[in-house]
C-alpha atoms as a PDB file:
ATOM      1  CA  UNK A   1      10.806  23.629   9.262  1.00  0.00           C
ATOM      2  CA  UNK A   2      14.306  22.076  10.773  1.00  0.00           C
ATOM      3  CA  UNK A   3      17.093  22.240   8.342  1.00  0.00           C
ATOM      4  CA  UNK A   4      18.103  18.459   7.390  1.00  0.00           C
ATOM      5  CA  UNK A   5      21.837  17.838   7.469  1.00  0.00           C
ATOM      6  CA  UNK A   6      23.455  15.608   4.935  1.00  0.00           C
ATOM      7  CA  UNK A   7      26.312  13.941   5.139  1.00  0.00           C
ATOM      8  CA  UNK A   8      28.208  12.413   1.849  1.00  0.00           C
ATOM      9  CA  UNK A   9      31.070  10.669   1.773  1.00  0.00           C
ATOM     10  CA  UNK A  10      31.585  10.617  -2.072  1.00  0.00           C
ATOM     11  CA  UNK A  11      35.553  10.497  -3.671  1.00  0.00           C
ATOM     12  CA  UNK A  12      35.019  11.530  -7.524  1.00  0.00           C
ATOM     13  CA  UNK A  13      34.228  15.100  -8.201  1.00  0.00           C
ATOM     14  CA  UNK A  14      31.651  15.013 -10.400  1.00  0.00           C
ATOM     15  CA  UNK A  15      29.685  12.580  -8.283  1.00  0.00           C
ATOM     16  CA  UNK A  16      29.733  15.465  -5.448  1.00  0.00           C
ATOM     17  CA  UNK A  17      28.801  18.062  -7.938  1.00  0.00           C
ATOM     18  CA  UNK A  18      25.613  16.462  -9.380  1.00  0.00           C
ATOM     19  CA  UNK A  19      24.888  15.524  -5.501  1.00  0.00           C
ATOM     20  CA  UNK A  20      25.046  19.277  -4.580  1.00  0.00           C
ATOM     21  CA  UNK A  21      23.316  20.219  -7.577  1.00  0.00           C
ATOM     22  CA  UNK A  22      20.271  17.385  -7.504  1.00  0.00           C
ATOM     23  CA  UNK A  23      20.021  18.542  -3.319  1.00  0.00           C
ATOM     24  CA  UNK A  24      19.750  22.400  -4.466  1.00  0.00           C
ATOM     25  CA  UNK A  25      17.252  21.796  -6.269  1.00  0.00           C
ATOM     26  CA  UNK A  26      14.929  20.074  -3.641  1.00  0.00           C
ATOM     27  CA  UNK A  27      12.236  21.615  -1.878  1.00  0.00           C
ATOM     28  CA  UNK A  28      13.391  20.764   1.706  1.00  0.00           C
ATOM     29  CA  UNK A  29      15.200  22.180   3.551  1.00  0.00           C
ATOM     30  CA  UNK A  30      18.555  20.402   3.586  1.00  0.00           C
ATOM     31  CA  UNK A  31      22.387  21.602   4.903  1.00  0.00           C
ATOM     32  CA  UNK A  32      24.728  18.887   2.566  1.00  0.00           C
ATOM     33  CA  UNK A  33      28.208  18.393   4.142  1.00  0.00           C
ATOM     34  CA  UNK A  34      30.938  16.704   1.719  1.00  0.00           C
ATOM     35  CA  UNK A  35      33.685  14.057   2.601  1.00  0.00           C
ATOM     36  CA  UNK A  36      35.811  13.551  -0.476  1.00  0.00           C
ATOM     37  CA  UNK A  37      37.057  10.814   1.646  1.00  0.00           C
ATOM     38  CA  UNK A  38      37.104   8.997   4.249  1.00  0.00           C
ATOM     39  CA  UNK A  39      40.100   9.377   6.180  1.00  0.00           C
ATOM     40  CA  UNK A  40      39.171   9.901  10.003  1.00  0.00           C
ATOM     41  CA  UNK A  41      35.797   9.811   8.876  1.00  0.00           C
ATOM     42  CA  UNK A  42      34.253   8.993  12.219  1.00  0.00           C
ATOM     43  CA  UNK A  43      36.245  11.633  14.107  1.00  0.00           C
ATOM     44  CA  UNK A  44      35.373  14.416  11.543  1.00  0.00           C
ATOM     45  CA  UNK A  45      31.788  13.338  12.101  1.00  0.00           C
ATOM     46  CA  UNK A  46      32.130  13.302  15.437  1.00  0.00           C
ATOM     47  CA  UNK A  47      33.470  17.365  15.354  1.00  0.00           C
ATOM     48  CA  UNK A  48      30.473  18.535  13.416  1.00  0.00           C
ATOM     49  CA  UNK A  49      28.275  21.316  14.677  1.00  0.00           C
ATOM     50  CA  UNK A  50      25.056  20.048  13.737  1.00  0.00           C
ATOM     51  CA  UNK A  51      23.836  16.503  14.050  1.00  0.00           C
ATOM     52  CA  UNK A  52      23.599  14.375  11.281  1.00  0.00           C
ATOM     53  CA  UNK A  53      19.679  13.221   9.512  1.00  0.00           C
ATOM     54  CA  UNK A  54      21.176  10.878   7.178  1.00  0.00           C
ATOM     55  CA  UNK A  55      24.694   9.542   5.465  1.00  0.00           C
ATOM     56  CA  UNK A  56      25.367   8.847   1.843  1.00  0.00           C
ATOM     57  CA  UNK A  57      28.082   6.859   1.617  1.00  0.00           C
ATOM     58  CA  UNK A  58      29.593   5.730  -1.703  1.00  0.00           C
ATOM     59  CA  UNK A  59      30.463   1.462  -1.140  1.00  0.00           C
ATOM     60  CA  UNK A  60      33.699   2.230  -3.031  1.00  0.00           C
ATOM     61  CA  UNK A  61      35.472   5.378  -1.565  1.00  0.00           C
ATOM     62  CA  UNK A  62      39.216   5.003   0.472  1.00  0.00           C
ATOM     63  CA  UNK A  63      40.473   4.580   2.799  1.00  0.00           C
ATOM     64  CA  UNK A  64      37.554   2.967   4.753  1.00  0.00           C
ATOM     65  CA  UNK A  65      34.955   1.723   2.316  1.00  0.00           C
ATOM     66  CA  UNK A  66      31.226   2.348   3.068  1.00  0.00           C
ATOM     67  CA  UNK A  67      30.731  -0.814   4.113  1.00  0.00           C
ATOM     68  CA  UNK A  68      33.486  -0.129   7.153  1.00  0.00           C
ATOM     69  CA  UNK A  69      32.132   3.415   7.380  1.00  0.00           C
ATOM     70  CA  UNK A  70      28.585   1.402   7.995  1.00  0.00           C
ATOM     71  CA  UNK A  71      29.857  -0.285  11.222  1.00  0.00           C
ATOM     72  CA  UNK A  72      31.708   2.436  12.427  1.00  0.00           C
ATOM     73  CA  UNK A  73      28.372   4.216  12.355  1.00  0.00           C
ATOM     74  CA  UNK A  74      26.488   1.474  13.860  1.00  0.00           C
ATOM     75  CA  UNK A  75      29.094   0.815  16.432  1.00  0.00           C
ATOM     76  CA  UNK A  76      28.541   4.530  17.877  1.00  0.00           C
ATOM     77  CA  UNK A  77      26.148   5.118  20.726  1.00  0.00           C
ATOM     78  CA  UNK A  78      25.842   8.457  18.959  1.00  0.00           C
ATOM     79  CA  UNK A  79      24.507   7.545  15.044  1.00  0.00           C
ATOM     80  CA  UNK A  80      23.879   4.005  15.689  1.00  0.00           C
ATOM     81  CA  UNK A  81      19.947   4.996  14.909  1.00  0.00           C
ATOM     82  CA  UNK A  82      21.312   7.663  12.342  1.00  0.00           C
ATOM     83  CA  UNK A  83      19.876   6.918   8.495  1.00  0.00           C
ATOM     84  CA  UNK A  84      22.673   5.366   6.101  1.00  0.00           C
ATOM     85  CA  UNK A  85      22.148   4.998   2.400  1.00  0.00           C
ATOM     86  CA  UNK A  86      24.655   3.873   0.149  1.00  0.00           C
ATOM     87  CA  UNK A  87      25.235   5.053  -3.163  1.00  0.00           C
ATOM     88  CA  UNK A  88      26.708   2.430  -6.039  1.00  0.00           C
ATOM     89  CA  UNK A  89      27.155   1.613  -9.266  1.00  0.00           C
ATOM     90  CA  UNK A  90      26.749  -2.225  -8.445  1.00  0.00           C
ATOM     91  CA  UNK A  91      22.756  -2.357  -8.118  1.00  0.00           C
ATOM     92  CA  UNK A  92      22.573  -6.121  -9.341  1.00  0.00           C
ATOM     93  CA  UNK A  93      20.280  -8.246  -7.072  1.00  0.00           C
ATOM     94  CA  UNK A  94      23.519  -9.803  -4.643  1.00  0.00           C
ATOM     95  CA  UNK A  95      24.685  -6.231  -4.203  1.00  0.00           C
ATOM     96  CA  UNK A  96      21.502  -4.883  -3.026  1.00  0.00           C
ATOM     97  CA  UNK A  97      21.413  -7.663  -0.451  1.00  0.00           C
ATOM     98  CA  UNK A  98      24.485  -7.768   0.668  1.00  0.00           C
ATOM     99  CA  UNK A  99      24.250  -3.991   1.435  1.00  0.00           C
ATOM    100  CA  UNK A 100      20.535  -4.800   3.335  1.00  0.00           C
ATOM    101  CA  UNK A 101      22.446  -7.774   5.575  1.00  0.00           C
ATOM    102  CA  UNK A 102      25.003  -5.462   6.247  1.00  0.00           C
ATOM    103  CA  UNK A 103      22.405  -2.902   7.623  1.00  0.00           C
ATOM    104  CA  UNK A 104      21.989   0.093   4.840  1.00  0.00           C
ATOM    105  CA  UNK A 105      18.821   1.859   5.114  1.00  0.00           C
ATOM    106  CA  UNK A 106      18.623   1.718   1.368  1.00  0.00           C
ATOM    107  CA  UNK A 107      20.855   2.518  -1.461  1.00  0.00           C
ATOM    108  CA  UNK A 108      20.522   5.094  -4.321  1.00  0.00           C
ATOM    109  CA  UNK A 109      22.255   4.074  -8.034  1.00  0.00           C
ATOM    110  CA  UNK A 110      24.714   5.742  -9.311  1.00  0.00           C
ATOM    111  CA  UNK A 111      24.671   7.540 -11.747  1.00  0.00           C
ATOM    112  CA  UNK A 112      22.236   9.251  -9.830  1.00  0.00           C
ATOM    113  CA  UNK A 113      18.783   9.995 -11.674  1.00  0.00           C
ATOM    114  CA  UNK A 114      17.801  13.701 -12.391  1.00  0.00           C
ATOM    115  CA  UNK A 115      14.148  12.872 -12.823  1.00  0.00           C
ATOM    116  CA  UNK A 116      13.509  10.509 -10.703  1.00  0.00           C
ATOM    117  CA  UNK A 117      15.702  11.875  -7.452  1.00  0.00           C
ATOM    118  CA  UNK A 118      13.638  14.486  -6.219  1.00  0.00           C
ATOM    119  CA  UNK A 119      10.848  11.389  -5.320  1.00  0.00           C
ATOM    120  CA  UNK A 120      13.245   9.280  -4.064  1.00  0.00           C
ATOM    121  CA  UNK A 121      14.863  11.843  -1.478  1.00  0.00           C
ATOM    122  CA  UNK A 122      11.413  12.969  -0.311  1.00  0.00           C
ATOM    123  CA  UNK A 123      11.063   8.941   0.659  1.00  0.00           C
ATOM    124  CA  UNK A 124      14.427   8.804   2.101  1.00  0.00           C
ATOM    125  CA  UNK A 125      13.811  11.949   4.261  1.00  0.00           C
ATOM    126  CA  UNK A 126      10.270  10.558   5.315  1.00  0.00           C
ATOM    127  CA  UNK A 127      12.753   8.023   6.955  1.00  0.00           C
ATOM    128  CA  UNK A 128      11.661   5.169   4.143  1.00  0.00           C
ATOM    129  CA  UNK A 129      13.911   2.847   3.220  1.00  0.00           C
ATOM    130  CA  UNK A 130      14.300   3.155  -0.508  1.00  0.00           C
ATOM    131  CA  UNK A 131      15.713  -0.105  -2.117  1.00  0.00           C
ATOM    132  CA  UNK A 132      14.204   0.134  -5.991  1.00  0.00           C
ATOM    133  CA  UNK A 133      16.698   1.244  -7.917  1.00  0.00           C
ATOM    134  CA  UNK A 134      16.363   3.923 -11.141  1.00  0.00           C
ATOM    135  CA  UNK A 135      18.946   4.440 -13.475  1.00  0.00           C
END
């Protein structure tokens, strides 16, 4: 089986930690590649070795948030087709829309569920948009 690569884009510490821990702990096969910003995100994308499955990109991480991070994606010949989730706090009806007309594949709430994240990344890595949120 191909090794999945992750990328998250994720600026608080413990958010990355329970990210690396929750992906550990899944039965794919998954490489997970941390941002802890976003500072010449595209071009440090753009260097990586391995081509990127999916991006996880927190809405409310500096300097480019992950709505910007969003079009720079989709504005790239390259990962214009390339899975984005985001991952918020802000899971309220409007916010969940306003993240599908931007163009998110789907959105995972933070904080991020223990039992119920193992489900929801098998979905997301079947290429299914996930938009129901568990807290």
């Amino acid at each position: 089986m191909r090794k999945r690569n992750l990328i998250y884009v994720e600026d608080d510490p413990g958010s990355r930690k329970v990210m690396s821990l929750l992906v550990s702990r899944l039965d794919e096969a998954v490489q997970l590649t941390i941002f802890e910003n976003s500072t010449d995100f595209l071009e440090r994308v753009e260097a990586l070795d391995s081509e990127p499955d999916i991006f996880l990109l927190d809405i409310h991480v500096m300097p480019h948030d992950g709505f910007r991070m969003l079009e720079m994606l989709r504005g790239h010949a390259r990962f214009a087709d390339v899975m984005v989730i985001a991952l918020t706090a802000s899971v309220m009806n409007e916010e969940i829309n306003r993240l599908k007309e931007a163009g998110f594949d789907g959105v995972l709430a933070k904080p991020l569920n223990f039992h119920t994240f193992p489900d929801t990344f098998e979905r997301i890595l079947s290429s299914e948009r996930v938009w129901t949120v568990h807290r």
